[in-house]
PDB file of N, CA and C in Angstrom:
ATOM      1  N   UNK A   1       9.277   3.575  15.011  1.00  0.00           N
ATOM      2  CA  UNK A   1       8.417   2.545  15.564  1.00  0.00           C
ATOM      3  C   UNK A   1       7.735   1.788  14.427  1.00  0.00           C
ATOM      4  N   UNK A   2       8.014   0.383  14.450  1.00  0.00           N
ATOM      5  CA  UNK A   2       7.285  -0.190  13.501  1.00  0.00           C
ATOM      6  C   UNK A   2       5.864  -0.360  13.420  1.00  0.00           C
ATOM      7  N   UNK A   3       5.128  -0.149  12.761  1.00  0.00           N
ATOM      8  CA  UNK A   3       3.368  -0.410  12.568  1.00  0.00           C
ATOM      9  C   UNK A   3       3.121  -0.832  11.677  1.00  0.00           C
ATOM     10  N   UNK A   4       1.347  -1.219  11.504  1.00  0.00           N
ATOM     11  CA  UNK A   4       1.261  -2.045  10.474  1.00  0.00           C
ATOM     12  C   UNK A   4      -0.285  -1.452  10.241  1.00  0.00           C
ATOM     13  N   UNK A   5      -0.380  -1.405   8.894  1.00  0.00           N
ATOM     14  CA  UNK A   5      -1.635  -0.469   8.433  1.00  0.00           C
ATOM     15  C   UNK A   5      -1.955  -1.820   7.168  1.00  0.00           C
ATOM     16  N   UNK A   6      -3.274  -2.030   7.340  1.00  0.00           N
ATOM     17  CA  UNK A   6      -4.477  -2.136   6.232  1.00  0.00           C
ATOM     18  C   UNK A   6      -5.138  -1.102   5.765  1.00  0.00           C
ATOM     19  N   UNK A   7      -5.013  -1.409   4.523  1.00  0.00           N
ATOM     20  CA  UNK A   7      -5.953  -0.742   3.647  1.00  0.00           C
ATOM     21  C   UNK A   7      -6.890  -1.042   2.423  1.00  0.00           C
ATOM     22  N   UNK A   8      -7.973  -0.681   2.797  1.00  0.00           N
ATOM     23  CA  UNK A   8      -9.340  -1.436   1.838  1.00  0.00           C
ATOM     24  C   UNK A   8      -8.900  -0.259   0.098  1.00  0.00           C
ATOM     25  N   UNK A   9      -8.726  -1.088  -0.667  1.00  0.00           N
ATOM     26  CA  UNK A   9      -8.392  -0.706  -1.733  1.00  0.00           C
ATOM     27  C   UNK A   9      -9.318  -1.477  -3.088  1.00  0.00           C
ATOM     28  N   UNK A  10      -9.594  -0.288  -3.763  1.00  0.00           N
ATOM     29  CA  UNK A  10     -10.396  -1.357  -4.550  1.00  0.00           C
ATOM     30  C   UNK A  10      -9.849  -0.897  -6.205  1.00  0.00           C
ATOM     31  N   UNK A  11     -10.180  -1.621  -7.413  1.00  0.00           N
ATOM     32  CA  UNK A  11      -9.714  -1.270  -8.706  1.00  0.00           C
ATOM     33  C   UNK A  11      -8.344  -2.170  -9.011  1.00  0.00           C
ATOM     34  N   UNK A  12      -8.250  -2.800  -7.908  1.00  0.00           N
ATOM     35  CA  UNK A  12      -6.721  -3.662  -8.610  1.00  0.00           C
ATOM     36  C   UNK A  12      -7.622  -4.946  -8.974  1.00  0.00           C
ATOM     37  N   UNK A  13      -7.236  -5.514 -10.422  1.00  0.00           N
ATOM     38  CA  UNK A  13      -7.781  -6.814 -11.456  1.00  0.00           C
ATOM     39  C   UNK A  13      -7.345  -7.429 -11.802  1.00  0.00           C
ATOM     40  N   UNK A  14      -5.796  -7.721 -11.335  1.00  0.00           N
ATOM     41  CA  UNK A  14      -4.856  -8.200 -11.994  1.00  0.00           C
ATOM     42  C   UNK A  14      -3.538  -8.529 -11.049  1.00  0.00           C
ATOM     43  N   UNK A  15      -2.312  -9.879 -11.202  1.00  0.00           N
ATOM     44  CA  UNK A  15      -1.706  -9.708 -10.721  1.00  0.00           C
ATOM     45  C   UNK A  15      -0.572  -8.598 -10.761  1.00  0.00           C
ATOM     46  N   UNK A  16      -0.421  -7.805 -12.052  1.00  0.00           N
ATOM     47  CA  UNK A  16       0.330  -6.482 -12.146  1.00  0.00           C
ATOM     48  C   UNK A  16       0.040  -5.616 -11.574  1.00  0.00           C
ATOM     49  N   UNK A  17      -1.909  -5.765 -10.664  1.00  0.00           N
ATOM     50  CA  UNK A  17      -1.753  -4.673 -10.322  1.00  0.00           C
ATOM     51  C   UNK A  17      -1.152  -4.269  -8.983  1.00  0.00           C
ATOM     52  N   UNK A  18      -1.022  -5.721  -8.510  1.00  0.00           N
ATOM     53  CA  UNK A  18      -0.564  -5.891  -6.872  1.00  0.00           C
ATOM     54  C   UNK A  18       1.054  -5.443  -6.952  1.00  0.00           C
ATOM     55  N   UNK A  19       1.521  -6.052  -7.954  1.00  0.00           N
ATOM     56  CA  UNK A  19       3.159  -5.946  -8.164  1.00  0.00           C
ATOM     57  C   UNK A  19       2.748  -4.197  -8.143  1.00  0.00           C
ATOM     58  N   UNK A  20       1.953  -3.755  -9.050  1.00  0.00           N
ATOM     59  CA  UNK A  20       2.968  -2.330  -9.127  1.00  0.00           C
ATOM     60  C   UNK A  20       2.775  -1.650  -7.886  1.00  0.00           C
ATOM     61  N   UNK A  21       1.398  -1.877  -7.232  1.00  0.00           N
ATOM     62  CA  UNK A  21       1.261  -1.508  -5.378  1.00  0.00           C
ATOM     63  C   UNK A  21       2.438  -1.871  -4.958  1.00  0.00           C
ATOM     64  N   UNK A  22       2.961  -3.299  -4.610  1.00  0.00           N
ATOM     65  CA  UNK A  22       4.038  -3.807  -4.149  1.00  0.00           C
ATOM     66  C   UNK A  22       5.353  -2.849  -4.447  1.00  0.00           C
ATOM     67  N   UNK A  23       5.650  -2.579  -5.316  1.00  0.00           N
ATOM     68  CA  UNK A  23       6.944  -1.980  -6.168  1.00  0.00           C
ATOM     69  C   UNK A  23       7.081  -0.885  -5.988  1.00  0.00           C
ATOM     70  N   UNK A  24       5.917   0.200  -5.962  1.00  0.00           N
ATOM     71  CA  UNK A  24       5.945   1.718  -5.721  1.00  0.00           C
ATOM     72  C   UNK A  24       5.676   1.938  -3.962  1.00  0.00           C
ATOM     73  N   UNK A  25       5.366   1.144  -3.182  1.00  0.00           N
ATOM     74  CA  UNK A  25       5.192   1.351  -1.938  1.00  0.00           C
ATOM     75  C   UNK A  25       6.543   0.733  -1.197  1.00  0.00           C
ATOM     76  N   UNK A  26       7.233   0.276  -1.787  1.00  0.00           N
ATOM     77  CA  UNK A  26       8.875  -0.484  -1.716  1.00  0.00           C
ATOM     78  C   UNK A  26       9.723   0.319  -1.498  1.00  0.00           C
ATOM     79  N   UNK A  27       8.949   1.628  -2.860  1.00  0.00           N
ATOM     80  CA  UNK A  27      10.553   2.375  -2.810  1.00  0.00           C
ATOM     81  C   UNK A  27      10.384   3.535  -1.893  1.00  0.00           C
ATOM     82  N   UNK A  28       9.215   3.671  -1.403  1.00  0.00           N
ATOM     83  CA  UNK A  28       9.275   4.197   0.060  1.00  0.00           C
ATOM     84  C   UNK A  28       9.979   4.360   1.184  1.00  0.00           C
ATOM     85  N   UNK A  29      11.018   4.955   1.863  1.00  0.00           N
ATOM     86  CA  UNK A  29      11.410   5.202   3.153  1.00  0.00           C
ATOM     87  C   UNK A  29      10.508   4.859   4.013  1.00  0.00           C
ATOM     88  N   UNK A  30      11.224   3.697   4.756  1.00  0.00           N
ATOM     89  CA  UNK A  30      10.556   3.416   6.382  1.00  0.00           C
ATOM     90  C   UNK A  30       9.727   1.553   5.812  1.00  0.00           C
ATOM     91  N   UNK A  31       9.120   1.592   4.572  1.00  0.00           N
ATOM     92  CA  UNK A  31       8.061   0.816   4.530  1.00  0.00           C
ATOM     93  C   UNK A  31       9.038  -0.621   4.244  1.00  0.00           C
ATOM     94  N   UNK A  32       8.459  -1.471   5.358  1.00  0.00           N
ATOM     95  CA  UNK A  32       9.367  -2.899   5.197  1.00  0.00           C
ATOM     96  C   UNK A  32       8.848  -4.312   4.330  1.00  0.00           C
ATOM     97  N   UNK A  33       7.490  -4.036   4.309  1.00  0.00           N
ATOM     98  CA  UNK A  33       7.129  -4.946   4.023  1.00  0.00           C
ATOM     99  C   UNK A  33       5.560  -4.509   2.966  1.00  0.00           C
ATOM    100  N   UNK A  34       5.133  -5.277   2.541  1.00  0.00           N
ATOM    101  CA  UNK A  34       3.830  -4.859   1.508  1.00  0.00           C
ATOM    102  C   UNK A  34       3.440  -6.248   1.029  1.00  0.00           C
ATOM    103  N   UNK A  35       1.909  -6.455   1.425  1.00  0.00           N
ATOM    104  CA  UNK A  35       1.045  -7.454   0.895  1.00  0.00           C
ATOM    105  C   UNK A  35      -0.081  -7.078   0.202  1.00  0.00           C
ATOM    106  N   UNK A  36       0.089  -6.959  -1.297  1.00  0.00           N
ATOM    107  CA  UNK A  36      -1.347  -6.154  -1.661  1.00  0.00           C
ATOM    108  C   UNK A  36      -1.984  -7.633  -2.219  1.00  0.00           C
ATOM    109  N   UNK A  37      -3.513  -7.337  -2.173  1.00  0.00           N
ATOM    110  CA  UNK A  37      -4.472  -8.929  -2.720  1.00  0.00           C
ATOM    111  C   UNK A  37      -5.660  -8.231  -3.443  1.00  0.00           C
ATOM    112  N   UNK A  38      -5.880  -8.248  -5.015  1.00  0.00           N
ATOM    113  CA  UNK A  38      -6.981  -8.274  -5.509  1.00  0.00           C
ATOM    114  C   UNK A  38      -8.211  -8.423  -4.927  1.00  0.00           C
ATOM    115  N   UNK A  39      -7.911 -10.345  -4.530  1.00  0.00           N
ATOM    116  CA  UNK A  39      -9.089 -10.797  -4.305  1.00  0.00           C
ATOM    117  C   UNK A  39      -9.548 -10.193  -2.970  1.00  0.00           C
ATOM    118  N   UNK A  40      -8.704  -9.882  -1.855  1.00  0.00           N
ATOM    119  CA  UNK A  40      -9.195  -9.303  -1.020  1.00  0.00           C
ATOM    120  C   UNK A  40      -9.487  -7.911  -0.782  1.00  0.00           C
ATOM    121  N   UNK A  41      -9.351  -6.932  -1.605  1.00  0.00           N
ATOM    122  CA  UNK A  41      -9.220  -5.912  -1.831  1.00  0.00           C
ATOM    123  C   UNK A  41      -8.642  -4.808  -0.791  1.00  0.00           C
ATOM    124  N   UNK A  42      -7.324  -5.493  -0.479  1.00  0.00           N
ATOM    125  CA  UNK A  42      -6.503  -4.802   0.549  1.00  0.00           C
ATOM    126  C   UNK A  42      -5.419  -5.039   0.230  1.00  0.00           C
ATOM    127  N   UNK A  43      -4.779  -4.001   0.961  1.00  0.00           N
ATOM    128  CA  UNK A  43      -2.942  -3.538   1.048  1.00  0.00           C
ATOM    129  C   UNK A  43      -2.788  -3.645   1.923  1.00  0.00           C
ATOM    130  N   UNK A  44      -1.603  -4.894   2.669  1.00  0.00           N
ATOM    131  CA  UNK A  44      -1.176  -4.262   4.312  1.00  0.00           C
ATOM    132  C   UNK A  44       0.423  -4.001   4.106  1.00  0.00           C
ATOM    133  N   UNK A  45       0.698  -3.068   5.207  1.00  0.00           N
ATOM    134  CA  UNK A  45       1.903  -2.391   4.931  1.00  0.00           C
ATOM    135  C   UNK A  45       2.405  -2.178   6.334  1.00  0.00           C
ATOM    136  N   UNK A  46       3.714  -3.125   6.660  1.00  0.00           N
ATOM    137  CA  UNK A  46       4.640  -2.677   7.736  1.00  0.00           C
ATOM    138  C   UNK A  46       5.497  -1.883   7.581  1.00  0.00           C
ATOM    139  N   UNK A  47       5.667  -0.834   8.293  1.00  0.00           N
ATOM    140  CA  UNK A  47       6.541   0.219   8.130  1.00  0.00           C
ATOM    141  C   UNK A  47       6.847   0.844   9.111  1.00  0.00           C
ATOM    142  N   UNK A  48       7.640   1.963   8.912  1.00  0.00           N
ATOM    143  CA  UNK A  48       8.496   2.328  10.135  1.00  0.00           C
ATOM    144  C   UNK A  48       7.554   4.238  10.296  1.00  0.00           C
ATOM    145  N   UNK A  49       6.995   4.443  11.434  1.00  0.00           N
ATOM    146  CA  UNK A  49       6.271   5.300  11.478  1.00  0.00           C
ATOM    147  C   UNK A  49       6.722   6.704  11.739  1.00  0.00           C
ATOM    148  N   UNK A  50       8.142   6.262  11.709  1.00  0.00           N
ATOM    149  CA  UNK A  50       9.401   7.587  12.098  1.00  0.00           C
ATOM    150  C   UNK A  50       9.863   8.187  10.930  1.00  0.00           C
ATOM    151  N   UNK A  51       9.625   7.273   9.456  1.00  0.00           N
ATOM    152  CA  UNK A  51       9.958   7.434   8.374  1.00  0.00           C
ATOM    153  C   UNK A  51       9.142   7.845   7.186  1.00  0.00           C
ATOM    154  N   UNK A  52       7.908   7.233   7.262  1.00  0.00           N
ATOM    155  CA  UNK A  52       6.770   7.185   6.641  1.00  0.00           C
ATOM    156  C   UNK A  52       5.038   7.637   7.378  1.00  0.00           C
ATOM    157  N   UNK A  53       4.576   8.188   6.646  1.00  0.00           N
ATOM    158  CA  UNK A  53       3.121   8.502   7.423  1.00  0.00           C
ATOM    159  C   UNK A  53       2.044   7.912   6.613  1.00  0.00           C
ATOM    160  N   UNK A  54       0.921   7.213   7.331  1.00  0.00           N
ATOM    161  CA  UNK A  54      -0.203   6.633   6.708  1.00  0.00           C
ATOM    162  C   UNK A  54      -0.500   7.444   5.468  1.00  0.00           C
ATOM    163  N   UNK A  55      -1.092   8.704   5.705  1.00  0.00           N
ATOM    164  CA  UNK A  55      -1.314   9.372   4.647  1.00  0.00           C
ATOM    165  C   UNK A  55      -0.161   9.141   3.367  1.00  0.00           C
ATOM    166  N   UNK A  56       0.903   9.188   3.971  1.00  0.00           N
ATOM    167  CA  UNK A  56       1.728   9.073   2.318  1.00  0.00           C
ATOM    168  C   UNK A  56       1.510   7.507   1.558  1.00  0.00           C
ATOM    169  N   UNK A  57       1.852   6.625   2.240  1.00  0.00           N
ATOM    170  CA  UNK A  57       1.319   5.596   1.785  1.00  0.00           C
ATOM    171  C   UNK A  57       0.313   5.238   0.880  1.00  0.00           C
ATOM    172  N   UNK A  58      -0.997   5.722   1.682  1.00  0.00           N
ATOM    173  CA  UNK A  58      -2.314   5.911   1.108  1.00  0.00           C
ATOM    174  C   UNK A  58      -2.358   6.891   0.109  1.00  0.00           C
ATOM    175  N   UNK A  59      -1.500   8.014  -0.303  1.00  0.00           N
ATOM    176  CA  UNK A  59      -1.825   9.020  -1.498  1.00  0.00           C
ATOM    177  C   UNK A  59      -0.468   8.045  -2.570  1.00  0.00           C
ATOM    178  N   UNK A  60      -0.010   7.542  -1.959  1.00  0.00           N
ATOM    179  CA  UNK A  60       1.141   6.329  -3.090  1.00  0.00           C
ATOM    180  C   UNK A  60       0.201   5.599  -3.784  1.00  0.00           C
ATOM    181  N   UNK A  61      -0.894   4.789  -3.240  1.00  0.00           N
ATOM    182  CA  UNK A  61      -1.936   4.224  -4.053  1.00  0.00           C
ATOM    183  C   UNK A  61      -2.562   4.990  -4.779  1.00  0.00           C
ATOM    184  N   UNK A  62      -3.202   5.781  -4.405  1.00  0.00           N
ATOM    185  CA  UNK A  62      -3.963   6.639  -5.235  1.00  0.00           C
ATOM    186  C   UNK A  62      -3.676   7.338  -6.626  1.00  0.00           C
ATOM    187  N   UNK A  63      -2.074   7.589  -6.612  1.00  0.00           N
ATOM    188  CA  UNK A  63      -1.700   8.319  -7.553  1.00  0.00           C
ATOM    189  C   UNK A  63      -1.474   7.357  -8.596  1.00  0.00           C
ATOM    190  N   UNK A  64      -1.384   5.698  -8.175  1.00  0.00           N
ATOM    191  CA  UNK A  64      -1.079   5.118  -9.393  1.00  0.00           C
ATOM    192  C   UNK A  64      -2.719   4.584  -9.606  1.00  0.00           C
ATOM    193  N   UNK A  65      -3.954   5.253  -8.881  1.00  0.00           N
ATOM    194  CA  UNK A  65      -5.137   4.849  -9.880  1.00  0.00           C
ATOM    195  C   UNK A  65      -5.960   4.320  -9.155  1.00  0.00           C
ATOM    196  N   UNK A  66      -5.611   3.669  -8.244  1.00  0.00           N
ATOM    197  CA  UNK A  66      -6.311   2.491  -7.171  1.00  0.00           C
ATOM    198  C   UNK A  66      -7.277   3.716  -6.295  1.00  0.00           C
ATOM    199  N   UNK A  67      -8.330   3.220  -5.751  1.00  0.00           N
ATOM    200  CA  UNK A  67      -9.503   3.791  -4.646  1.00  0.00           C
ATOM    201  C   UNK A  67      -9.090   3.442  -3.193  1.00  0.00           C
ATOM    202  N   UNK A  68      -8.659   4.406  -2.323  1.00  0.00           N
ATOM    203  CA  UNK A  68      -8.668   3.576  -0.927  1.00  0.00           C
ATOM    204  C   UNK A  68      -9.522   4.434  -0.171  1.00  0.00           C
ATOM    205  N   UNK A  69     -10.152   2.820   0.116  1.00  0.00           N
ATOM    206  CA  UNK A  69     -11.652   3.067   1.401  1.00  0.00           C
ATOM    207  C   UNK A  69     -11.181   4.334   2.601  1.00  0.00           C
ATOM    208  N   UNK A  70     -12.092   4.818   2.895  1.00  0.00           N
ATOM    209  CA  UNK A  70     -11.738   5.256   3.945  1.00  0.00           C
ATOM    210  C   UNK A  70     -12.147   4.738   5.169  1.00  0.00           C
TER     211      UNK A  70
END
C-alpha cells in the first residue's frame, strides 16, 4: 500500500545535504519517491508500506547525522 510520511528533520545546511537524504532513502525497498528541503526542514517520502516501515526510514536519516522531530 502506498503512503506518504513527513518528517520534521533538522541539521541539513546545504544542498548535499538533501541529495544525500534523497540518495540513501532511494536505495531503500518500497520507497518511490523523496523530497527532502533544508529550508523547510522536512523529508516527505512516498513509499510502499508492504516494503518499508516508517521507523526504517526515519533511523535511515538518523544514521547519516540528521535529527528527526518526533
Amino acid at each position: 500500500m502506498t503512503e506518504h510520511l513527513k518528517l520534521r528533520v533538522t541539521g541539513m545546511t546545504c544542498g548535499g545535504c538533501e541529495n544525500a537524504i534523497t540518495f540513501t532513502l532511494m536505495q531503500l525497498a518500497g520507497v518511490q519517491q523523496v523530497k527532502a528541503s533544508r529550508e523547510q526542514e522536512s523529508v516527505e517520502v512516498t513509499y510502499d508500506s508492504a516494503q518499508v516501515s516508517k521507523d526504517k526510514i526515519a533511523h535511515a536519516v538518523t544514521d547519516l547525522g540528521y535529527e528527526v522531530a518526533a
